[in-house]
N, C-alpha and C. Protein backbone atom coordinates (compact mmCIF):
# COMPACT_ATOMS: atom_id res chain seq x y z
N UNK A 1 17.92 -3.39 -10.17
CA UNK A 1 17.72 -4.39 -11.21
C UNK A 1 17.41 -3.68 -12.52
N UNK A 2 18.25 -4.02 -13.48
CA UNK A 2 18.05 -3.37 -14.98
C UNK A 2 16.90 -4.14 -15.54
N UNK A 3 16.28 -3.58 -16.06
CA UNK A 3 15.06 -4.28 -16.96
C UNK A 3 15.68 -4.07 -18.48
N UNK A 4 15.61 -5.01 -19.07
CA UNK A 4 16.93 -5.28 -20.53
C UNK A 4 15.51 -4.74 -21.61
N UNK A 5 16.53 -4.51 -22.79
CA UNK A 5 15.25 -3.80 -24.05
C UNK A 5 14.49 -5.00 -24.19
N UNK A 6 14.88 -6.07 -24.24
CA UNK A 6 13.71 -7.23 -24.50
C UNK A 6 12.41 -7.40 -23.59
N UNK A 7 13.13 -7.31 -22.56
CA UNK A 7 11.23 -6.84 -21.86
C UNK A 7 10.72 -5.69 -21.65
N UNK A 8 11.97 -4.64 -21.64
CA UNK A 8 11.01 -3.18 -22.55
C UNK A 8 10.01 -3.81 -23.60
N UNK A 9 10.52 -4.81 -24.50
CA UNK A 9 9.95 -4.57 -26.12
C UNK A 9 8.46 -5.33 -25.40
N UNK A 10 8.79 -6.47 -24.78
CA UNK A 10 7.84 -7.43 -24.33
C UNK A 10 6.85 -6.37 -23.44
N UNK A 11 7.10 -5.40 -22.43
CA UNK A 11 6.27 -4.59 -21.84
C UNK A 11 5.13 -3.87 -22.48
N UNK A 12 6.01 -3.09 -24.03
CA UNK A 12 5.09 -2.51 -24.66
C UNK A 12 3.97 -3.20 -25.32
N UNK A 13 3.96 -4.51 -25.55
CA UNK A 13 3.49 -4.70 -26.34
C UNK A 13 2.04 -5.51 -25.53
N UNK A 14 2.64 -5.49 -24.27
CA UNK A 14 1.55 -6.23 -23.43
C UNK A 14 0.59 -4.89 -22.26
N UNK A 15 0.93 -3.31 -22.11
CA UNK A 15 0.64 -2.25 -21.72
C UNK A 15 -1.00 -2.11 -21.75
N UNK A 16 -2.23 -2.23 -20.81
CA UNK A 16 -2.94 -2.03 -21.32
C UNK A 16 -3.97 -1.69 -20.08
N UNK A 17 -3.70 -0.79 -19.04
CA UNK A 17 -4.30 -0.44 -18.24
C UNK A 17 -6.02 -0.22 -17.92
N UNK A 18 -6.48 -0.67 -19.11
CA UNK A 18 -8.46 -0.99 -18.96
C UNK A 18 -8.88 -1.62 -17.99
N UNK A 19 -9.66 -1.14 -17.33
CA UNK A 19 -10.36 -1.61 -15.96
C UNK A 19 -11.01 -2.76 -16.81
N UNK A 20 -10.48 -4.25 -15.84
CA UNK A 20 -10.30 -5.37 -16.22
C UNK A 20 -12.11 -5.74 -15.40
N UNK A 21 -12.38 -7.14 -15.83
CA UNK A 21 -13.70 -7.25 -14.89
C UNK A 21 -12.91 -8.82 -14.02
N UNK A 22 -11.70 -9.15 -14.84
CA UNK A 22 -11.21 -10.24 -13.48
C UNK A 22 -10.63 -10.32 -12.22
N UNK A 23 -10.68 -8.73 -11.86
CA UNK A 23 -9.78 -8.33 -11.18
C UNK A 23 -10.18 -9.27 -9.80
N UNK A 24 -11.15 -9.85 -9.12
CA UNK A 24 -10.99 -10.75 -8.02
C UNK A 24 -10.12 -11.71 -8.40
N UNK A 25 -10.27 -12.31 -9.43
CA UNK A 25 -9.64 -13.63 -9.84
C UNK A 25 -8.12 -13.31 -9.60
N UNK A 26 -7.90 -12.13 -10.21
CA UNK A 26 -6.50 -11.64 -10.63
C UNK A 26 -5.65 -11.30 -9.00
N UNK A 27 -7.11 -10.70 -8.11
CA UNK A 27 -5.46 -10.51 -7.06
C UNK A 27 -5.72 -11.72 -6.42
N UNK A 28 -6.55 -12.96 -6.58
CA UNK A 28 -6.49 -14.01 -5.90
C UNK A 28 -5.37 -14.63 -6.42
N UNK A 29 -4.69 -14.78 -7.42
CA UNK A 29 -3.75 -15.06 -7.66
C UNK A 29 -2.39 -14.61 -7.79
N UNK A 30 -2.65 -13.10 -7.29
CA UNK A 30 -1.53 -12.03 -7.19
C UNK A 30 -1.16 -13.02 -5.59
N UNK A 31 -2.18 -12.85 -4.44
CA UNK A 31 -2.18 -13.33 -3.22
C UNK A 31 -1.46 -14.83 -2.92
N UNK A 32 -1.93 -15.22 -3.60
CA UNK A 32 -1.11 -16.70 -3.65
C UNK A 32 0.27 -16.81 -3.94
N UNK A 33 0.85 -15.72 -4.77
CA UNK A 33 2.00 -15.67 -5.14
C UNK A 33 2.86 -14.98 -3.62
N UNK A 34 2.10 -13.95 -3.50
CA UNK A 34 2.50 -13.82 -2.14
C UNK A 34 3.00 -14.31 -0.89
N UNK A 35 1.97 -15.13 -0.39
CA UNK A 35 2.20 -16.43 0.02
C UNK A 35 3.73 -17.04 0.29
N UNK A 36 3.46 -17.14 -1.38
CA UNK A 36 4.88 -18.47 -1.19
C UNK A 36 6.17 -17.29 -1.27
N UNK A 37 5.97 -15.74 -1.41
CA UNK A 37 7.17 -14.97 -1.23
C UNK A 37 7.49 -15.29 0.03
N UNK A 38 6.56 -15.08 1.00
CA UNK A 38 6.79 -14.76 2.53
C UNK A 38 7.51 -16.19 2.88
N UNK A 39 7.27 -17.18 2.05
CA UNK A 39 8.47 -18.41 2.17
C UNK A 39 9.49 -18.30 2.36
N UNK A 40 9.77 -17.56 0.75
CA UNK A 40 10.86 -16.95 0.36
C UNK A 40 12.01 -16.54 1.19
N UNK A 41 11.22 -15.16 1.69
CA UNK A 41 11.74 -14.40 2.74
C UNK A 41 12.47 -15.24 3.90
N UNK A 42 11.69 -15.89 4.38
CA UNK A 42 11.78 -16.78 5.67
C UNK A 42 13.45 -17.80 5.06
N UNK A 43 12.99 -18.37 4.35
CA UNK A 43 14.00 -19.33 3.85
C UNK A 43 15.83 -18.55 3.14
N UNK A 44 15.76 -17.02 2.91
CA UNK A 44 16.88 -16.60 2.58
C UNK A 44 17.07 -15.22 2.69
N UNK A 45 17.15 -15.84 4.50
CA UNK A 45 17.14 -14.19 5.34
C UNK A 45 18.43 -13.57 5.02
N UNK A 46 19.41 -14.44 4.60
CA UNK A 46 20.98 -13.80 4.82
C UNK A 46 21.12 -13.17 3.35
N UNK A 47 20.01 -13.89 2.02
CA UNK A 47 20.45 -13.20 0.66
C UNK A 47 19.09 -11.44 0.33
N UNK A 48 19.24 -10.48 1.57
CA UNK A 48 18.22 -9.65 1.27
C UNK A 48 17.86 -9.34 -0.17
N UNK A 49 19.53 -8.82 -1.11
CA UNK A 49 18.89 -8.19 -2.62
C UNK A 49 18.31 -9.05 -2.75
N UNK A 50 18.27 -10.92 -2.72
CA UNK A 50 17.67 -11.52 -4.02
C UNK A 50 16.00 -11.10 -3.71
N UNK A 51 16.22 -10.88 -2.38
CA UNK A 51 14.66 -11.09 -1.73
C UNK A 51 13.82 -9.49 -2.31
N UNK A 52 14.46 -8.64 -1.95
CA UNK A 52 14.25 -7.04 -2.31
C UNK A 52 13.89 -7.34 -3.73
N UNK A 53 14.81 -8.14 -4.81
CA UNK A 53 14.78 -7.73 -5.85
C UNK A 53 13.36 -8.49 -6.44
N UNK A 54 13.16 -9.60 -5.75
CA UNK A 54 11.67 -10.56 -6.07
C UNK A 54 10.33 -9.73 -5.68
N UNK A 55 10.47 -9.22 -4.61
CA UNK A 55 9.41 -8.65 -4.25
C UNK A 55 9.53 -7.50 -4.83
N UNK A 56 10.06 -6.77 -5.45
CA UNK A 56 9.92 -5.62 -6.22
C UNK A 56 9.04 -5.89 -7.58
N UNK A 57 9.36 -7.14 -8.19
CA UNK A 57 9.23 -7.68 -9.02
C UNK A 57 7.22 -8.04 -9.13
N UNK A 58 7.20 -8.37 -7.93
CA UNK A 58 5.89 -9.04 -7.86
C UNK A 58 5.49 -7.62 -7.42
N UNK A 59 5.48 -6.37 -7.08
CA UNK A 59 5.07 -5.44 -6.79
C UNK A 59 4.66 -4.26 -7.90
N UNK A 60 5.86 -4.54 -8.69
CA UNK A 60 5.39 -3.66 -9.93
C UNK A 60 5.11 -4.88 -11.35
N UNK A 61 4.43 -6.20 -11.10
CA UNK A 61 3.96 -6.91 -11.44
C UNK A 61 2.54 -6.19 -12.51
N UNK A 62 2.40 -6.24 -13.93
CA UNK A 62 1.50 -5.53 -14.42
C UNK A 62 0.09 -5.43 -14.06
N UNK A 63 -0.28 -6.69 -13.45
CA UNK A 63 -1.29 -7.54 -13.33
C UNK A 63 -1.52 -6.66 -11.50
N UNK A 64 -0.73 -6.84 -10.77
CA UNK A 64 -0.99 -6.10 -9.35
C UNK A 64 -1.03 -4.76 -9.67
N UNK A 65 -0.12 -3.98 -10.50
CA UNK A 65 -0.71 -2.56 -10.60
C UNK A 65 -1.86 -2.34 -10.96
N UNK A 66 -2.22 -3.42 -11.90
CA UNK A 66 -3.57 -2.90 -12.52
C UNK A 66 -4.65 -2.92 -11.46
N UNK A 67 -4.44 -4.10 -10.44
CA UNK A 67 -6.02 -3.96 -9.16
C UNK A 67 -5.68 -2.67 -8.23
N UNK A 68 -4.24 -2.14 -8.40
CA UNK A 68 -4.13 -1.23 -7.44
C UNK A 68 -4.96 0.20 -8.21
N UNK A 69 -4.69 0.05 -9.25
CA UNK A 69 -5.03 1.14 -10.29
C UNK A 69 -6.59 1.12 -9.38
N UNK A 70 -6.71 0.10 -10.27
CA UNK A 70 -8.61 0.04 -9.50
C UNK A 70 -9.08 0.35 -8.83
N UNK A 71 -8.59 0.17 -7.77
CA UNK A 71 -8.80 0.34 -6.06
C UNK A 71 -8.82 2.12 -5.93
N UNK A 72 -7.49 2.77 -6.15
CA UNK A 72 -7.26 3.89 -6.12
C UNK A 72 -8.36 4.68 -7.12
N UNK A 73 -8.68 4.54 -8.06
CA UNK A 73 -10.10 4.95 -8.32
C UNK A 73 -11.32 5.11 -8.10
N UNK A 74 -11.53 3.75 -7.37
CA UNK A 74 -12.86 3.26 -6.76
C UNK A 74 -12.90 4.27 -5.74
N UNK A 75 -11.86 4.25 -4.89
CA UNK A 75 -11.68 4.87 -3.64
C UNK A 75 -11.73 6.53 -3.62
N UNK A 76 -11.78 7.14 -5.38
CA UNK A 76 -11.91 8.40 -5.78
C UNK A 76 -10.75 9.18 -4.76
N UNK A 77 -11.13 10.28 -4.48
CA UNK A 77 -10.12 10.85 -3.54
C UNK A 77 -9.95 12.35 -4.01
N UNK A 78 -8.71 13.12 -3.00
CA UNK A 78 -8.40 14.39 -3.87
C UNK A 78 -7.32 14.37 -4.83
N UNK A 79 -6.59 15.14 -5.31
CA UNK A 79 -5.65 15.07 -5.97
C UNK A 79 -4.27 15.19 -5.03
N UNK A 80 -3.38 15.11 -5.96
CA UNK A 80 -1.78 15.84 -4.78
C UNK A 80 -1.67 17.12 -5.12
N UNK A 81 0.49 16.82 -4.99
CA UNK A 81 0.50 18.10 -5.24
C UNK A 81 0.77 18.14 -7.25
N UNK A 82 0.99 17.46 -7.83
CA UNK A 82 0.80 17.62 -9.05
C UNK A 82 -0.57 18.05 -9.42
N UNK A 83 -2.00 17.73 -8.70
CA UNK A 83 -3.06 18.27 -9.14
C UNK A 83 -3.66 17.36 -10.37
N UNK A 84 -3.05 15.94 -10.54
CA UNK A 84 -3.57 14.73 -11.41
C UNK A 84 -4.79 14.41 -10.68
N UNK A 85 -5.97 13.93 -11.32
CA UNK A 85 -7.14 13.49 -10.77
C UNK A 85 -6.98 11.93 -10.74
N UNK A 86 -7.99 11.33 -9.98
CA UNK A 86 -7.95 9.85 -10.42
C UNK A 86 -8.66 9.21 -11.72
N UNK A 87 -9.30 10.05 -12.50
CA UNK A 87 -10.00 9.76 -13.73
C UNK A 87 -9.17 10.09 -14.66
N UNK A 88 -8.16 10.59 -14.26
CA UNK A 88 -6.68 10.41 -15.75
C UNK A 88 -5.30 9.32 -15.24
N UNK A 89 -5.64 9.24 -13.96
CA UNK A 89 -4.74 8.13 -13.98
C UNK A 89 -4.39 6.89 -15.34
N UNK A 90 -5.25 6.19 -15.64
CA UNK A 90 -5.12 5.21 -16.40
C UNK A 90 -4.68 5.55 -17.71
N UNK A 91 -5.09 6.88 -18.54
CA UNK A 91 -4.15 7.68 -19.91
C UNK A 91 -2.78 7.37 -19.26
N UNK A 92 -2.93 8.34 -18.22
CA UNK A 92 -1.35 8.26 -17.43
C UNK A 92 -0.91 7.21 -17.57
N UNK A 93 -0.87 6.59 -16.77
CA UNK A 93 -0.45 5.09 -16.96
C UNK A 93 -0.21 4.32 -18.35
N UNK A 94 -1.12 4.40 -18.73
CA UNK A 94 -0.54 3.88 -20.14
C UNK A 94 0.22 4.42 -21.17
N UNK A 95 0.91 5.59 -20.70
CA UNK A 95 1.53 6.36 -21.29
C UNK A 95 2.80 5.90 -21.10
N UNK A 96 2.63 6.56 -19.66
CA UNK A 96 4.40 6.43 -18.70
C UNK A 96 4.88 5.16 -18.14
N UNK A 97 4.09 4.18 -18.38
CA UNK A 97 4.13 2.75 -17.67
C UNK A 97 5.76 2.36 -17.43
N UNK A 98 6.40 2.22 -18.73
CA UNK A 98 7.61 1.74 -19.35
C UNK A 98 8.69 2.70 -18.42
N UNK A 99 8.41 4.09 -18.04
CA UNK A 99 9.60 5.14 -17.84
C UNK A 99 9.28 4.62 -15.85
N UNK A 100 7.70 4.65 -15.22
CA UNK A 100 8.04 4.47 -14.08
C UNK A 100 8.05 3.54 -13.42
N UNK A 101 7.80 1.95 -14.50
CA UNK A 101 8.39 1.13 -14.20
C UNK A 101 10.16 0.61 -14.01
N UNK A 102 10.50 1.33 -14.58
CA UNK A 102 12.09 0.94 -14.93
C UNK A 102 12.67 1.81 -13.70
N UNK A 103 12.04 3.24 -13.43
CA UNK A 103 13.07 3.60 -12.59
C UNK A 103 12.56 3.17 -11.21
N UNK A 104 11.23 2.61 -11.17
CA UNK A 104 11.32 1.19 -10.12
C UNK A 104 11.96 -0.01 -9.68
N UNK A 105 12.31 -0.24 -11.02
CA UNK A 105 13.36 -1.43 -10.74
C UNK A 105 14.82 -1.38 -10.68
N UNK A 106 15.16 0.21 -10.70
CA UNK A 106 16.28 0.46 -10.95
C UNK A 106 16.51 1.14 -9.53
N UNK A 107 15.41 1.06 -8.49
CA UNK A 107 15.69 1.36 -7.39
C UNK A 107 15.83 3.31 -7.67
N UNK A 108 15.06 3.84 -8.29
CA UNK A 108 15.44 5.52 -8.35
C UNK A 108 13.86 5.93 -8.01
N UNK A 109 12.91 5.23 -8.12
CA UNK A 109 11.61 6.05 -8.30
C UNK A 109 11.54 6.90 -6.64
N UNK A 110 11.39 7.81 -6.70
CA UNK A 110 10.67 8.65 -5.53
C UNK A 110 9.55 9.29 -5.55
N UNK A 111 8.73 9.49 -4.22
CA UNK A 111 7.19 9.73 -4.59
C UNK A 111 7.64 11.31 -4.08
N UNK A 112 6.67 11.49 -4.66
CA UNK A 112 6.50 13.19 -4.27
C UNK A 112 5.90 13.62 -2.98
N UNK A 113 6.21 14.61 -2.77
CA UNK A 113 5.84 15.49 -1.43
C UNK A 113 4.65 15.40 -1.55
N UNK A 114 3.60 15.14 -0.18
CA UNK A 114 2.63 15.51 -0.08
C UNK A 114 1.98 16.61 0.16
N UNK A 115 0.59 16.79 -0.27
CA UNK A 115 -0.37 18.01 -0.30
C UNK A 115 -0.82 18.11 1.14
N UNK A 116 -0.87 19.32 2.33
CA UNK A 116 -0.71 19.25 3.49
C UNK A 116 -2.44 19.71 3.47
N UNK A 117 -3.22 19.37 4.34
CA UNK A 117 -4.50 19.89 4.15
C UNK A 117 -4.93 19.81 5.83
N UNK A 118 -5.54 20.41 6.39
CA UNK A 118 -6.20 20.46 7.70
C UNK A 118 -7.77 20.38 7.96
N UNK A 119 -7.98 19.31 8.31
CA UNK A 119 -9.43 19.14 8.47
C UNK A 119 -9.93 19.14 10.27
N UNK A 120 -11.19 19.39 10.11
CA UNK A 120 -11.43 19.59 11.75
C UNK A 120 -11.90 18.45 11.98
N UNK A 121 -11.17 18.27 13.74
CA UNK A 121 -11.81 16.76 13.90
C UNK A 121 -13.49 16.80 14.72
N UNK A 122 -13.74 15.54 15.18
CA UNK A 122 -14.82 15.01 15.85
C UNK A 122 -15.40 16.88 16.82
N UNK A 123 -14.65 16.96 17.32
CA UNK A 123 -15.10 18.60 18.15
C UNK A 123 -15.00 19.78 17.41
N UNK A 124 -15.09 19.65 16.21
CA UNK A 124 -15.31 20.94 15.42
C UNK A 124 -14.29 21.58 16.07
N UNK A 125 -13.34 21.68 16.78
CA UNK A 125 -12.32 22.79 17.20
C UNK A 125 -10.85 22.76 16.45
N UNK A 126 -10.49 21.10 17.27
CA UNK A 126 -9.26 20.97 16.77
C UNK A 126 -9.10 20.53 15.21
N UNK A 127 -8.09 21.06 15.02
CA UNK A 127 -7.57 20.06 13.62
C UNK A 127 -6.82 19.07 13.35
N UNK A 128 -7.28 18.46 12.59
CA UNK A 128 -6.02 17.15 11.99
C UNK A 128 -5.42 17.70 10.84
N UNK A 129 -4.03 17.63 10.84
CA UNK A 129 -3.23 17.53 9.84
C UNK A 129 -2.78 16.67 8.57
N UNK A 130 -3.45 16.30 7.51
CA UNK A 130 -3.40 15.64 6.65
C UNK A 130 -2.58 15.15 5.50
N UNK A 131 -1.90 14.41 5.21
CA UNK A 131 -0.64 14.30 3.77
C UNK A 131 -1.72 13.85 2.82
N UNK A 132 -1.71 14.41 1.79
CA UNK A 132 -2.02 13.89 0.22
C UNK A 132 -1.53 12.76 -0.53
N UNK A 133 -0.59 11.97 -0.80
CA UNK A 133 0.09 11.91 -1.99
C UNK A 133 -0.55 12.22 -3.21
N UNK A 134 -0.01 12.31 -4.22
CA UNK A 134 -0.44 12.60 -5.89
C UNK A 134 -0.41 10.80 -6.23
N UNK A 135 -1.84 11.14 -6.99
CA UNK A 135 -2.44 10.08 -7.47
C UNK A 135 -1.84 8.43 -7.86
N UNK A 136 -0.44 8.79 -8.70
CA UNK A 136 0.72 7.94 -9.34
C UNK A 136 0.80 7.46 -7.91
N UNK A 137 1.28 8.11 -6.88
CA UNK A 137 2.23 8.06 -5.96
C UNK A 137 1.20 7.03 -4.94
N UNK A 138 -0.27 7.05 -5.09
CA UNK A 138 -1.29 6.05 -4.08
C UNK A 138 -1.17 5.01 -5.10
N UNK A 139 -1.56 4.75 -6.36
CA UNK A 139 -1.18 3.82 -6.92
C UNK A 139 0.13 2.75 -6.39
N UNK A 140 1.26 3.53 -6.51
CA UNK A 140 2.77 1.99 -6.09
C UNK A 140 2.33 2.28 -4.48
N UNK A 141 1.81 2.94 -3.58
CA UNK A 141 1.19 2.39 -2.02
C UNK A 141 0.79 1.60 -2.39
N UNK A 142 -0.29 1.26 -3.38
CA UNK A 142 -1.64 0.24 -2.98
C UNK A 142 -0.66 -1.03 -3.63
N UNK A 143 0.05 -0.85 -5.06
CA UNK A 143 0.54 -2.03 -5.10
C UNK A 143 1.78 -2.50 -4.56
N UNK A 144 2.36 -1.69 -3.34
CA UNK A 144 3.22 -2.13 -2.51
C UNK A 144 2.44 -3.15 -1.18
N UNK A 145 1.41 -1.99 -0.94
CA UNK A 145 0.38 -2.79 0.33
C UNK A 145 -0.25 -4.26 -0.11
N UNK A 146 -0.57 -4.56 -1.33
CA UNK A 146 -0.99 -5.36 -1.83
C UNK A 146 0.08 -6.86 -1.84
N UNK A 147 1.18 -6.74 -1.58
CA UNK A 147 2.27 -7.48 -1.56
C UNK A 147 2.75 -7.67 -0.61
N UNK A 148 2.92 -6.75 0.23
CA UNK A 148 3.60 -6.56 1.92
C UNK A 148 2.87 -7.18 3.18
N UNK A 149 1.41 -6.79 2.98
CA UNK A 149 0.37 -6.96 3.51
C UNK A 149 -0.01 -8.52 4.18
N UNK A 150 -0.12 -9.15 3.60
CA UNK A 150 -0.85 -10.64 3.42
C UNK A 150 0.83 -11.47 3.79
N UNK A 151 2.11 -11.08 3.67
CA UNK A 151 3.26 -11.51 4.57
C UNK A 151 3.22 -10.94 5.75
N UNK A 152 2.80 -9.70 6.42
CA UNK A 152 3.26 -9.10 7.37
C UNK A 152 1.62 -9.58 8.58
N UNK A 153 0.52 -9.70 7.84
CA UNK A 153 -0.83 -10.08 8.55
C UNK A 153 -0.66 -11.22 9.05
N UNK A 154 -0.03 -12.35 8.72
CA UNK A 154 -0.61 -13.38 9.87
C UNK A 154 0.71 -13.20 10.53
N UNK A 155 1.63 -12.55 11.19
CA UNK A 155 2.47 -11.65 12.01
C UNK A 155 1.66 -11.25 13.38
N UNK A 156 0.81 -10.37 12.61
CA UNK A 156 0.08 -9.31 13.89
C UNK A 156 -0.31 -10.17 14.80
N UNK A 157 -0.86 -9.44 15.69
CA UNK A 157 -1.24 -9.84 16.63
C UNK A 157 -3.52 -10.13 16.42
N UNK A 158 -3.81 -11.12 16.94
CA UNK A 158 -5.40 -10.84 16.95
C UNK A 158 -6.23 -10.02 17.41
N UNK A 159 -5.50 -9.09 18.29
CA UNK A 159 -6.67 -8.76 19.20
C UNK A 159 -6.23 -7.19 18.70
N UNK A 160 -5.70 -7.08 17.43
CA UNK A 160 -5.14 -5.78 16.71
C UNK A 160 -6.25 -5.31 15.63
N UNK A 161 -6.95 -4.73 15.90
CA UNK A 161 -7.94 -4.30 14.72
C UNK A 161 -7.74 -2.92 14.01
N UNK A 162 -7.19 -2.29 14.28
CA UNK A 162 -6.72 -0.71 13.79
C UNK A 162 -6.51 -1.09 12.05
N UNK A 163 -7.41 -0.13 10.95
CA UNK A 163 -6.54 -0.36 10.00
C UNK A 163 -6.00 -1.68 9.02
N UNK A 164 -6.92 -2.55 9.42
CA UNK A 164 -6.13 -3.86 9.07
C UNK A 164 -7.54 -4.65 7.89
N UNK A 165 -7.01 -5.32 7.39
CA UNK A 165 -8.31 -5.80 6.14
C UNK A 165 -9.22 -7.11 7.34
N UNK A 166 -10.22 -7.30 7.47
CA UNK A 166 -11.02 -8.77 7.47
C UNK A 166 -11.29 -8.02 9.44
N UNK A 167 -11.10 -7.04 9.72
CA UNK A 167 -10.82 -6.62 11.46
C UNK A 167 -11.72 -4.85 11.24
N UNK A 168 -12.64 -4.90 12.29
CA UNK A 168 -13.48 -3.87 11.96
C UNK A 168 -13.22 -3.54 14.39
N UNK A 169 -14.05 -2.22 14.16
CA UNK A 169 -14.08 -1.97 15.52
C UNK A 169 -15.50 -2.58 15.92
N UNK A 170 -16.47 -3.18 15.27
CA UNK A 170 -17.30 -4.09 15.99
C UNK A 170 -16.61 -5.01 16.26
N UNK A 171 -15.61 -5.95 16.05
CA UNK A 171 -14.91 -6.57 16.18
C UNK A 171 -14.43 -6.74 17.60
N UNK A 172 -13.84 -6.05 17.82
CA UNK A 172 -12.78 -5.22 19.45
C UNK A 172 -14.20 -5.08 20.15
N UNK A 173 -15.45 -4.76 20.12
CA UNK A 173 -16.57 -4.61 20.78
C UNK A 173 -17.24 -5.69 21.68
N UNK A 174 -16.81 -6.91 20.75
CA UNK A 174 -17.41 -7.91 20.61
C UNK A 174 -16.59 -8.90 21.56
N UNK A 175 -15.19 -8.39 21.48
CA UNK A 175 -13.88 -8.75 22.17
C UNK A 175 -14.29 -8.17 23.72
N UNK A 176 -14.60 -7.13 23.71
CA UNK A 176 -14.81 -6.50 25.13
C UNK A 176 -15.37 -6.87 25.98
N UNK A 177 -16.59 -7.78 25.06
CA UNK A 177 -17.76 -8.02 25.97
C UNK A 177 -17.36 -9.51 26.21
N UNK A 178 -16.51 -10.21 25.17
CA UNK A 178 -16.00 -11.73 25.87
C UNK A 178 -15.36 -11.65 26.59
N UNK A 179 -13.92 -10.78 27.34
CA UNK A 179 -13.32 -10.42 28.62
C UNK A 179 -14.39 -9.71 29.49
N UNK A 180 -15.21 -9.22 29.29
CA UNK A 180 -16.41 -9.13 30.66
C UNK A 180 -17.25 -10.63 30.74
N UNK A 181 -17.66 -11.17 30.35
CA UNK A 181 -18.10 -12.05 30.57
C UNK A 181 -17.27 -13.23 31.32
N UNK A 182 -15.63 -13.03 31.08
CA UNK A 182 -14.64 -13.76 31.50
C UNK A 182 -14.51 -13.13 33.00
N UNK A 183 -14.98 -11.79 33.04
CA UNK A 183 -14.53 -11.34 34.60
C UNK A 183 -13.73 -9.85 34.68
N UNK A 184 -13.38 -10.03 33.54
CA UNK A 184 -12.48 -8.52 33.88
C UNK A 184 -13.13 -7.38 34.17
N UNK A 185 -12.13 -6.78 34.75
CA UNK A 185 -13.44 -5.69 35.49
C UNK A 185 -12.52 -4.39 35.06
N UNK A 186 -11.73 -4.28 34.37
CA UNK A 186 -10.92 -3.10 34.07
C UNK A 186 -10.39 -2.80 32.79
N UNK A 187 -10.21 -1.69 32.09
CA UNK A 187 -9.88 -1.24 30.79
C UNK A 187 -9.33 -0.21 30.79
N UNK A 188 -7.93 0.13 30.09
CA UNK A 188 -7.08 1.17 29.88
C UNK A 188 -7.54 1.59 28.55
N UNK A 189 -7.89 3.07 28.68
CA UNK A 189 -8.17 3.97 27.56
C UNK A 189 -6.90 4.78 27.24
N UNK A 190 -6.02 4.55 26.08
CA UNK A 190 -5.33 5.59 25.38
C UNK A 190 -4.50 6.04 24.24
N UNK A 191 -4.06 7.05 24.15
CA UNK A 191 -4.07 7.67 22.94
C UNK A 191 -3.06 8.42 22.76
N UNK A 192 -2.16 8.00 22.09
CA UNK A 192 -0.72 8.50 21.81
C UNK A 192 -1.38 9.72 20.80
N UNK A 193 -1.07 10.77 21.18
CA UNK A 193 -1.85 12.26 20.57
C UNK A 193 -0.61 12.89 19.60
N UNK A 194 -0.59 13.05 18.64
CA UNK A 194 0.41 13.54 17.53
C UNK A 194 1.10 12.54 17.36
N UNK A 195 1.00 11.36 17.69
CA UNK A 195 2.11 10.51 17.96
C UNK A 195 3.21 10.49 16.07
N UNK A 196 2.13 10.52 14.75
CA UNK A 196 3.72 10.82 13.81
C UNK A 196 3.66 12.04 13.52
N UNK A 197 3.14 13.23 14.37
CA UNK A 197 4.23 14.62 13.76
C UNK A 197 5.68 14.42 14.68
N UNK A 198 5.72 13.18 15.65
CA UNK A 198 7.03 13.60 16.73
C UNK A 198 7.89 12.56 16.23
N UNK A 199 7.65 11.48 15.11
CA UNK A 199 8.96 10.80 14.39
C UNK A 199 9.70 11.54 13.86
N UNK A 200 11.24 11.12 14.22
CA UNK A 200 12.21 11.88 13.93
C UNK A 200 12.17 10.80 12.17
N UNK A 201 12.23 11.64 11.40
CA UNK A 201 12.13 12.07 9.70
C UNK A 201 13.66 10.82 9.28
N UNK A 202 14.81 11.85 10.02
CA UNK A 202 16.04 11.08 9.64
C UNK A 202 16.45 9.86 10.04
N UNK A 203 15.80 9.21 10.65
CA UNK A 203 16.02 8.11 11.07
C UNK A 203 15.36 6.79 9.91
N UNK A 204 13.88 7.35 9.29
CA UNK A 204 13.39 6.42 8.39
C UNK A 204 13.33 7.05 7.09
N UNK A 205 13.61 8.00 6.85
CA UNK A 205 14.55 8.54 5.26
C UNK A 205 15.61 7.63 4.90
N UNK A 206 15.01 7.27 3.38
CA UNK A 206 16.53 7.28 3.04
C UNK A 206 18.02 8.13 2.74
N UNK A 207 18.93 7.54 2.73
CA UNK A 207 19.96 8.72 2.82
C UNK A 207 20.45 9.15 1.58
């Protein structure tokens, strides 16, 4: 999708990445819009671009980058591999807004390679293997997750707590002890171990 000079002109003039104080208000109404995408979706499975091209739309939405901005700050962090901090993000941003918005909508933006880092786990022995992204690059995550999210959640399943917003592991605890009380007398423990260093790459690359 081309973004025409008129909402270039209209972009610049509305650019203003300052940590906002409405930001609940703001993704409550980012969320709602959401909502009625996942309608969307449902209702015009056979037209994907129009659908791709809406939700792109509401994704690099100024108003959703900006809570993602937020978030990705709040959340501090390390850098990537560019070595941008999260306390220059927002210069950033208000700089480059216009150049990495467009080649968002133009379907070209690519994130950069991640920063590989190894931390030791729970037994001080082994290690975990870690990806970075660079700062820009957690930013369009959060305001992709921010959009994807709240269509794909009432999907899951309930008794899924891994990772998921409003679902904690007291949660699943709490679950455990209502199937004992129901009777069950048995529980499978396990753990798919490396399970994404063994995805094959070319299969979910694009080409």
């Amino acid at each position: 999708m081309k973004v025409t000079n008129e909402e270039i002109k209209y972009s610049q003039l509305q650019i203003n990445f300052e940590d906002s104080r409405q930001e609940d208000s703001t993704e409550h109404e980012i969320n709602a819009g959401v909502y009625a995408s996942s309608k969307i979706t449902e209702n015009n499975i056979t037209n994907g671009f129009l659908v791709k091209d809406r939700l792109l739309e509401k994704i690099m939405d100024k108003e959703n980058v900006r809570v993602a901005l937020n978030r990705v700050i709040s959340n501090k962090g390390s850098h990537g591999i560019d070595r941008m901090k999260v306390d220059e993000l927002r210069a950033y941003l208000n700089e480059n807004w216009i150049t990495l918005k467009q080649s968002a909508m133009d379907w070209k933006f690519r994130p950069n390679p991640a920063r590989r880092v190894e931390i030791l786990k729970e037994d001080g022995i082994k290690k975990r293997k870690l990806g970075i992204p660079t700062t820009v690059d957690r930013v369009i995550q959060q305001a992709i997750a921010q959009i994807l999210s709240p269509m794909y959640e009432i999907q899951f399943s309930d008794s899924s707590y891994g990772f998921r917003p409003n679902q904690s592991a007291h949660q699943s605890i709490r679950k455990c002890k209502q199937y004992i009380q129901e009777g069950y007398n048995y529980a499978v423990d396990m753990d798919l171990e490396k399970y994404f260093d063994t995805i094959d790459h070319s299969g979910v690359s694009p080409t």
